[in-house]
Each structure stands twice: as structure tokens, then as C-alpha cells.
Protein backbone atom coordinates (compact mmCIF):
# COMPACT_ATOMS: atom_id res chain seq x y z
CA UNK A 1 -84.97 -169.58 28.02
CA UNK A 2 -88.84 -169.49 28.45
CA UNK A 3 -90.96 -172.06 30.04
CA UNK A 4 -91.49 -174.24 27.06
CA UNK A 5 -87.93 -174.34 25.49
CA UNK A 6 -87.71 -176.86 28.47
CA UNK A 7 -90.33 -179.18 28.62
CA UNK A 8 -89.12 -182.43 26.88
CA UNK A 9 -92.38 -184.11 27.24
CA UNK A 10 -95.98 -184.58 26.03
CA UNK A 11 -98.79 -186.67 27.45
CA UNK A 12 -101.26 -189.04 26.71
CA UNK A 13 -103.85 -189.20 28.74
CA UNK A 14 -106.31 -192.22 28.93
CA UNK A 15 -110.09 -191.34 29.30
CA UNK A 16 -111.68 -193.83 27.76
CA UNK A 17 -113.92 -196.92 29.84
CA UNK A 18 -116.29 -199.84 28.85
CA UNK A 19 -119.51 -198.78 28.32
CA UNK A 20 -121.24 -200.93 30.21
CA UNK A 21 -119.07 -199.68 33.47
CA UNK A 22 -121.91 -199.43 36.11
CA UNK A 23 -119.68 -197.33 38.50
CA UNK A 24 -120.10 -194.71 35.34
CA UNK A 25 -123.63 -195.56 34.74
CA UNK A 26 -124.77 -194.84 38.92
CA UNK A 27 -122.92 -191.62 38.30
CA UNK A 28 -124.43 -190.93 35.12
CA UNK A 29 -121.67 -190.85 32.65
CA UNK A 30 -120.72 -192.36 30.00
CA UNK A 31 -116.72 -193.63 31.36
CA UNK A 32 -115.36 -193.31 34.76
CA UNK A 33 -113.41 -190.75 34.13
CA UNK A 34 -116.33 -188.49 33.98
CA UNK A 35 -117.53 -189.31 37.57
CA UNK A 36 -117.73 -186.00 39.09
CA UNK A 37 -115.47 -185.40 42.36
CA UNK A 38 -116.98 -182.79 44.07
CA UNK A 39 -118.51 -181.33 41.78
CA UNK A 40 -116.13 -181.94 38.80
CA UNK A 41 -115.17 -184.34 36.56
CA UNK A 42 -111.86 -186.72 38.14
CA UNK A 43 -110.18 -186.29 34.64
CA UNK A 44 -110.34 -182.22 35.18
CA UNK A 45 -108.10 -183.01 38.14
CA UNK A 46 -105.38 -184.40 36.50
CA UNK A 47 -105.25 -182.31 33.32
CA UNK A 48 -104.47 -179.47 35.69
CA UNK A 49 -102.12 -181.54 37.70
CA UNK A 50 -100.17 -182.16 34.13
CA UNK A 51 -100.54 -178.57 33.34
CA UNK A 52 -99.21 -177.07 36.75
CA UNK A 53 -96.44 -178.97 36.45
CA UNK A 54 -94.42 -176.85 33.95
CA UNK A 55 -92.96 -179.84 32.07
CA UNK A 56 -95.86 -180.59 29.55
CA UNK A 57 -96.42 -179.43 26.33
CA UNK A 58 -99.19 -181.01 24.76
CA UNK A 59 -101.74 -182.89 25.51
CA UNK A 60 -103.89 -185.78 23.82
CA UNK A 61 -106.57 -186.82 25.58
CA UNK A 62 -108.49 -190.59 24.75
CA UNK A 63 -112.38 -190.75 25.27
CA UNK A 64 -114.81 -188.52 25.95
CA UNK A 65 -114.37 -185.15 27.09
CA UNK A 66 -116.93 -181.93 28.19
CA UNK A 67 -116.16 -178.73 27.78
CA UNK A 68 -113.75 -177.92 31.09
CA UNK A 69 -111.84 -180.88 29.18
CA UNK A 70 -111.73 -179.47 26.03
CA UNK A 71 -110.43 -176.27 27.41
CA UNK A 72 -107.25 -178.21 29.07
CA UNK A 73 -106.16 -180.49 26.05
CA UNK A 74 -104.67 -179.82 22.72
CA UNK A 75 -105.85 -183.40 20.73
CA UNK A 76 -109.19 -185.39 21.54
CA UNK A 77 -108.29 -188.54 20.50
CA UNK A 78 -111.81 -190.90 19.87
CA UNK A 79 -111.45 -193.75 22.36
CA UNK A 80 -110.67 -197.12 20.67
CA UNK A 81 -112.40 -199.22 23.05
CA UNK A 82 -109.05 -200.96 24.73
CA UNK A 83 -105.91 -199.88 26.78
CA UNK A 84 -103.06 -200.82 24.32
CA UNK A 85 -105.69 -199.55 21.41
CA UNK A 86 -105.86 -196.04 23.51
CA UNK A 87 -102.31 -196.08 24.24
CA UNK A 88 -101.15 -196.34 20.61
CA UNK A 89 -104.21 -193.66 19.44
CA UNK A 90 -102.81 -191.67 21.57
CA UNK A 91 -98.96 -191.59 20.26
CA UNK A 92 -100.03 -191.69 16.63
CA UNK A 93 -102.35 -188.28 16.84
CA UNK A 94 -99.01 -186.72 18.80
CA UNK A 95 -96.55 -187.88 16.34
CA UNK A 96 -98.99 -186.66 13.59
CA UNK A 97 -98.61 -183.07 15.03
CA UNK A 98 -95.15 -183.57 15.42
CA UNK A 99 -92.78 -184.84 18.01
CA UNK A 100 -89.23 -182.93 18.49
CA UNK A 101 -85.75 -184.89 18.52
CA UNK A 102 -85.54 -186.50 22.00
CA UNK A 103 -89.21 -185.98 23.09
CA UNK A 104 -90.50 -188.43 25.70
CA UNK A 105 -94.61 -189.40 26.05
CA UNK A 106 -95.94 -189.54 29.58
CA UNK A 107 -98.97 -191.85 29.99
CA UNK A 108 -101.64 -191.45 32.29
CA UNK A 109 -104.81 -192.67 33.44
CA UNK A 110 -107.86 -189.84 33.88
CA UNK A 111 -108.57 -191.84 37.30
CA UNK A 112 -105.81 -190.37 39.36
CA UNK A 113 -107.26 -187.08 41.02
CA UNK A 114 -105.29 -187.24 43.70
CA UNK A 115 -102.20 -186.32 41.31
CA UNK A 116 -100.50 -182.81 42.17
CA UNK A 117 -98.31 -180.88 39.42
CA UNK A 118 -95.39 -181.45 41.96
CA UNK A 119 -95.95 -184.84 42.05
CA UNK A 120 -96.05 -185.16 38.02
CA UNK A 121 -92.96 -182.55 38.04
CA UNK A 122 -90.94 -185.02 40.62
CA UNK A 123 -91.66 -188.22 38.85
CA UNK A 124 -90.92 -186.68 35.26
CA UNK A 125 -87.91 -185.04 37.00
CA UNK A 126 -86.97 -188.32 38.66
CA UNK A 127 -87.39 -190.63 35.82
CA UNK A 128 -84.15 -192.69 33.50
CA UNK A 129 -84.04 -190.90 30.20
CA UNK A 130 -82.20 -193.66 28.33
CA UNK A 131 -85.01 -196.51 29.19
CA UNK A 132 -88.14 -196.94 26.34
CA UNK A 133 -89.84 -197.47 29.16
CA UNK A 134 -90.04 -195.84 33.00
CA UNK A 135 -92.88 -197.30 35.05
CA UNK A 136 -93.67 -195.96 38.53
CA UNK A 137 -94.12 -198.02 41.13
CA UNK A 138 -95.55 -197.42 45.25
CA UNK A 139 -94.27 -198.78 48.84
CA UNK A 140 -97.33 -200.37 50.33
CA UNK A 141 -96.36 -198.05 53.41
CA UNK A 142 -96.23 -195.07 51.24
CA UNK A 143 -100.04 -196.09 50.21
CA UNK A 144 -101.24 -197.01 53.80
CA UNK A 145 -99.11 -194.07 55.02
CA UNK A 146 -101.31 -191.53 52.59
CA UNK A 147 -104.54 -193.00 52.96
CA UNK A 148 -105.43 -195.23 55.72
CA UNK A 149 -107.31 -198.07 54.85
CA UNK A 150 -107.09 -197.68 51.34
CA UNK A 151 -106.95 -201.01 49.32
CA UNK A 152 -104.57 -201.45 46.42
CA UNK A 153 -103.18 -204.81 44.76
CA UNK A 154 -99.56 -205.15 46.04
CA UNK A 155 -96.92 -207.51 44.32
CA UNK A 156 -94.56 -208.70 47.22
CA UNK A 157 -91.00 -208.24 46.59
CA UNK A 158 -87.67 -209.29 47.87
CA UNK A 159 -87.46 -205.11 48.21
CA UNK A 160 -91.03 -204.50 50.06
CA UNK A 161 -94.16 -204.95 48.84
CA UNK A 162 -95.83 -202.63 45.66
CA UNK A 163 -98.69 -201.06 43.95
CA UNK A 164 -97.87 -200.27 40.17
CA UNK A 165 -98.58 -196.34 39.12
CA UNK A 166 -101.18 -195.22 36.90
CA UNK A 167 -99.12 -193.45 34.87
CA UNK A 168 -95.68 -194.21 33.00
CA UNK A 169 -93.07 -192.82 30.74
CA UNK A 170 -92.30 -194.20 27.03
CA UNK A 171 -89.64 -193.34 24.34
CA UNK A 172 -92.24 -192.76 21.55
CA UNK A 173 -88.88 -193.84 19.04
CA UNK A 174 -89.22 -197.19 20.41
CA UNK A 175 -93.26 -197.94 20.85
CA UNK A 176 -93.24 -199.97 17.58
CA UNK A 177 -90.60 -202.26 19.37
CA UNK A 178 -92.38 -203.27 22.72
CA UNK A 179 -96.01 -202.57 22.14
CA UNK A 180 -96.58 -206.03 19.69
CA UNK A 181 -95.14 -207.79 23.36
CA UNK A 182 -96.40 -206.00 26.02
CA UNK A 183 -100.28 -207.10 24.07
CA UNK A 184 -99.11 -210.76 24.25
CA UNK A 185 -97.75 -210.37 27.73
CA UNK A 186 -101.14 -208.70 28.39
CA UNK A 187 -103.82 -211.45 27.11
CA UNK A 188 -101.42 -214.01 28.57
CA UNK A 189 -102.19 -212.34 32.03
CA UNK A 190 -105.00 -214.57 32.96
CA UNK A 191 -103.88 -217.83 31.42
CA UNK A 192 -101.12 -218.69 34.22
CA UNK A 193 -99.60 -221.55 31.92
CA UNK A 194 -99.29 -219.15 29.06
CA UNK A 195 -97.73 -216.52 31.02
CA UNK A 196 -95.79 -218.90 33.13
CA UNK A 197 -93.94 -219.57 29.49
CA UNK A 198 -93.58 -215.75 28.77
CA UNK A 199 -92.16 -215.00 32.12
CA UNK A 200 -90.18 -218.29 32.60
CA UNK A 201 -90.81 -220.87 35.87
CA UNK A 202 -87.99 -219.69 37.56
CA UNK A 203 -88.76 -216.47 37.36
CA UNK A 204 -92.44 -216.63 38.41
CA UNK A 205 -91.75 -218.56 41.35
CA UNK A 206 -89.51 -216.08 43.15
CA UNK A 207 -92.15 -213.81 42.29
CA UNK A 208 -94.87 -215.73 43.97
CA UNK A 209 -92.12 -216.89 47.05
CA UNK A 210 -91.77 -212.89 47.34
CA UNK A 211 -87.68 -213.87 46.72
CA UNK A 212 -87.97 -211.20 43.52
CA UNK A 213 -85.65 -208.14 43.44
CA UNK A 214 -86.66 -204.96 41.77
CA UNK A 215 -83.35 -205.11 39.78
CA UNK A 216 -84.04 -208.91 38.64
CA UNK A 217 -87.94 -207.77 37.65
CA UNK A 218 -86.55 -204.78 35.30
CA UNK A 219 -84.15 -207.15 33.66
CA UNK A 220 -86.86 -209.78 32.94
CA UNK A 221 -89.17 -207.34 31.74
CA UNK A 222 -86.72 -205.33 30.07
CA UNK A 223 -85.82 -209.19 27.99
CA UNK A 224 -89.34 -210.38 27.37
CA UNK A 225 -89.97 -206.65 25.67
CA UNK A 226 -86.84 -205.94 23.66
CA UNK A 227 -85.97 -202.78 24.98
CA UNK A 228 -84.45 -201.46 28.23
CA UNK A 229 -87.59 -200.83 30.88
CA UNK A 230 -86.95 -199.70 34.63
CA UNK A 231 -88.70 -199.08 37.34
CA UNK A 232 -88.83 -196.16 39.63
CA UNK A 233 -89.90 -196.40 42.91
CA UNK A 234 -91.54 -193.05 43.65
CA UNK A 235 -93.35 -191.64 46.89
CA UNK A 236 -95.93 -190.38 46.04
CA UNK A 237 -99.13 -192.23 46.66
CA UNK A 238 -101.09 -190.58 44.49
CA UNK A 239 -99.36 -192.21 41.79
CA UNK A 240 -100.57 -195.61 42.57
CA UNK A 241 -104.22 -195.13 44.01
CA UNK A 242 -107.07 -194.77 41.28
CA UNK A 243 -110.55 -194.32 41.91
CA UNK A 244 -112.36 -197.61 41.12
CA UNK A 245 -115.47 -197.63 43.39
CA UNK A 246 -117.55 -195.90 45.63
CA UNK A 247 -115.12 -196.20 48.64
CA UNK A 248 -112.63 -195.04 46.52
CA UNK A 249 -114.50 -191.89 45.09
CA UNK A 250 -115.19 -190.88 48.92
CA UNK A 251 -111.80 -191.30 49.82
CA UNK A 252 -110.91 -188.94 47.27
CA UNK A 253 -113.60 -186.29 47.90
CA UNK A 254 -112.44 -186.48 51.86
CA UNK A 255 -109.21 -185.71 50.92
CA UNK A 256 -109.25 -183.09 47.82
CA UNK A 257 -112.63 -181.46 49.70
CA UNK A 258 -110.23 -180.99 53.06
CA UNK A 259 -107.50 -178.87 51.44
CA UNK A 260 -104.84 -181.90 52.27
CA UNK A 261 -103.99 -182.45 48.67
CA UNK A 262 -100.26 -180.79 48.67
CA UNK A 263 -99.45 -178.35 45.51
């Protein structure tokens, strides 16, 4: 059995950005994924991540690309100018090439390049196969653990405290299903009345009292969505920590220039 007669999955990864990012602009690109780490673009670092890994096939890539890019993907997909927009562009030019029986869609950001191929291996490897819908998610300690001072956005749990992952796993089957929900669950994200009715009051305030269980957040998520979603709790920070801003993008030149980045 060769190398690709395993690999069950294929990957969308999101490289779009608002044009009028100035964190792009100072850098002088067009989208943040462009911003060069040490020389090279961040979104070079996680195609090869994906590619290392051994478990994905093809590649559609959102936004726009230079030629080290173009070498590493199989689709360019033209950025739609929203998450959710990319997301879907993404799945739609796979399908159109054809998905196999079974095939699962990873889902990552370009803003990761911190990612390994072991790390994408372990978390593919790792991941439910009967949930539409696998989202990784980081221990603060993991984060702090990884990169000192580093500052994520943590949701405190009855289990520990977390930083959602920049990348996640989907049952293409089933996008049709959740995606019409996860956009209303999405624009309902700043209204905190709107979202208190999507979520449900009694729900929302263990989440804000920190009383919240993983278990109880899958269910609730898995109910407002239609379709069975879990979460996997992973250890790799890398997963979790995007490059944002400048503090950030040093951060990751520190640690990718100094050889620490594992394989």
C-alpha cells in the first residue's frame, strides 16, 4: 500500500485577509498571510507542515499566493472576501475535482507557522471520525508552557482554561447542514442578546461563571448546529497561537530562526 492509498484527507487552507489589514500593509503585502517570517512567506510554513505530514492529498489554497505557494498547492481558490465565504470556496473547488467515499476536509488558517507535519499528523491521527465537525482546542498551560508570555484569548472552563485552534476537521457530506448555522451563530457573536438566545441563558452563564464542561459545550454546540461536533483537546501549542501582530511575528521568528520548532 503506497503513501497515498492512505491519506483520507484533503485541506483547505485559508489565505485570504481584509485589504485594508495594516499589519499586511507595514509588511508590504497584500494579506497577512504573506508577511514574510524570516525571509519567507508564514503561509509557506504551513503548506509544508501539511505536506510533511504524509496524510494530505490535496490542497486548495484561498487568497493570494506567489510562486513558492503555487509550487505547494494543487487549487488556488480566489479569496471571497469572508471566513465562512473562504471556507465554503474552498470545499466547492475540492468537491469539483472530486472527493472519494469517506474523505474528510482539514481547515486551516495560513497564520500558523509554528505548525510541524507531526503536529498536523497527531491531530489528524487523533481526531473522531464519526463527528461533521472536530475542532481543536489548547490548555492555557500548554500555550504559556510553549511560549512564555505569549497572549491568546482563553475561554475558562469547568475543565481548565482554552485557546481555540486555527485549524479544524469537517465531514465535507455534511457542510450543507451546519454551515447556514454556524453564519448565524457567527454575526450573532457580537450582539450578546442575540447570541444569548442562540446559546440559551443557562447555558451562557455557566460559561461566563467558568462552571462549563467540555462535554456539556460539545453537546450544545453539537444541538444549535444539527450535527454531531466535538472537541479535541490537543497539545500542541502551535495549534492555537497565530501570528496577529508584531509581537507575535517576533515570537515566531525567535523560535523557527533558533532551530526549536520540533519535526
Amino acid at each position: 500500500m503506497t503513501a497515498f492509498e492512505t491519506v483520507r484527507y484533503s485541506a483547505v487552507v485559508l489565505g485570504g485577509g481584509d485589504p485594508g489589514d495594516e499589519f499586511a500593509a507595514a509588511h508590504g503585502v497584500p494579506v497577512k498571510p504573506l508577511i514574510p517570517v524570516n525571509g519567507e512567506p508564514m503561509a509557506l510554513y504551513v503548506l509544508r507542515a501539511l505536506h510533511g505530514s504524509g496524510r494530505v492529498a490535496r490542497i486548495a489554497y484561498v487568497g493570494p499566493t506567489t510562486p513558492e505557494i503555487e509550487a505547494l498547492i494543487d487549487l488556488r481558490v480566489t479569496d471571497n472576501g469572508s471566513l465562512l465565504g473562504n471556507l465554503e470556496a474552498g470545499v466547492e473547488a475540492l468537491e469539483a475535482g472530486g472527493i472519494r467515499r469517506g474523505e474528510r476536509v482539514l481547515v486551516v488558517t495560513a497564520d500558523i507557522p509554528m505548525l510541524t507535519a507531526g503536529e498536523v499528523r497527531d491531530v489528524l491521527d487523533s481526531a473522531s471520525t464519526d463527528a461533521a465537525l472536530v475542532y481543536p482546542v489548547v490548555r492555557r498551560e500548554v500555550c504559556e508552557a510553549a511560549y512564555p508570555g505569549v497572549r491568546r484569548t482563553y475561554a475558562r472552563l469547568r475543565d481548565g482554561s482554552f485557546t481555540g485552534g486555527n485549524l479544524f476537521i469537517l465531514d465535507p457530506a455534511l457542510i450543507g447542514q451546519f454551515l447556514p448555522r454556524l453564519r448565524e451563530v457567527l454575526a450573532a457573536r457580537k450582539a450578546p442578546l442575540k447570541l444569548a438566545r442562540l446559546i440559551g441563558p443557562g447555558i451562557l452563564l455557566k460559561l461566563l461563571m467558568g462552571r462549563l464542561t467540555v462535554e456539556a459545550l460539545e453537546a450544545k454546540v453539537s444541538d444549535i448546529l444539527g450535527v454531531q461536533a466535538r472537541a479535541l483537546i490537543t497539545p500542541h501549542a502551535a495549534v492555537g497561537t497565530d501570528v496577529d501582530q508584531g509581537e507575535d511575528l517576533a515570537l515566531a521568528e525567535a523560535y523557527l530562526g533558533c532551530g526549536k520548532a520540533p519535526v
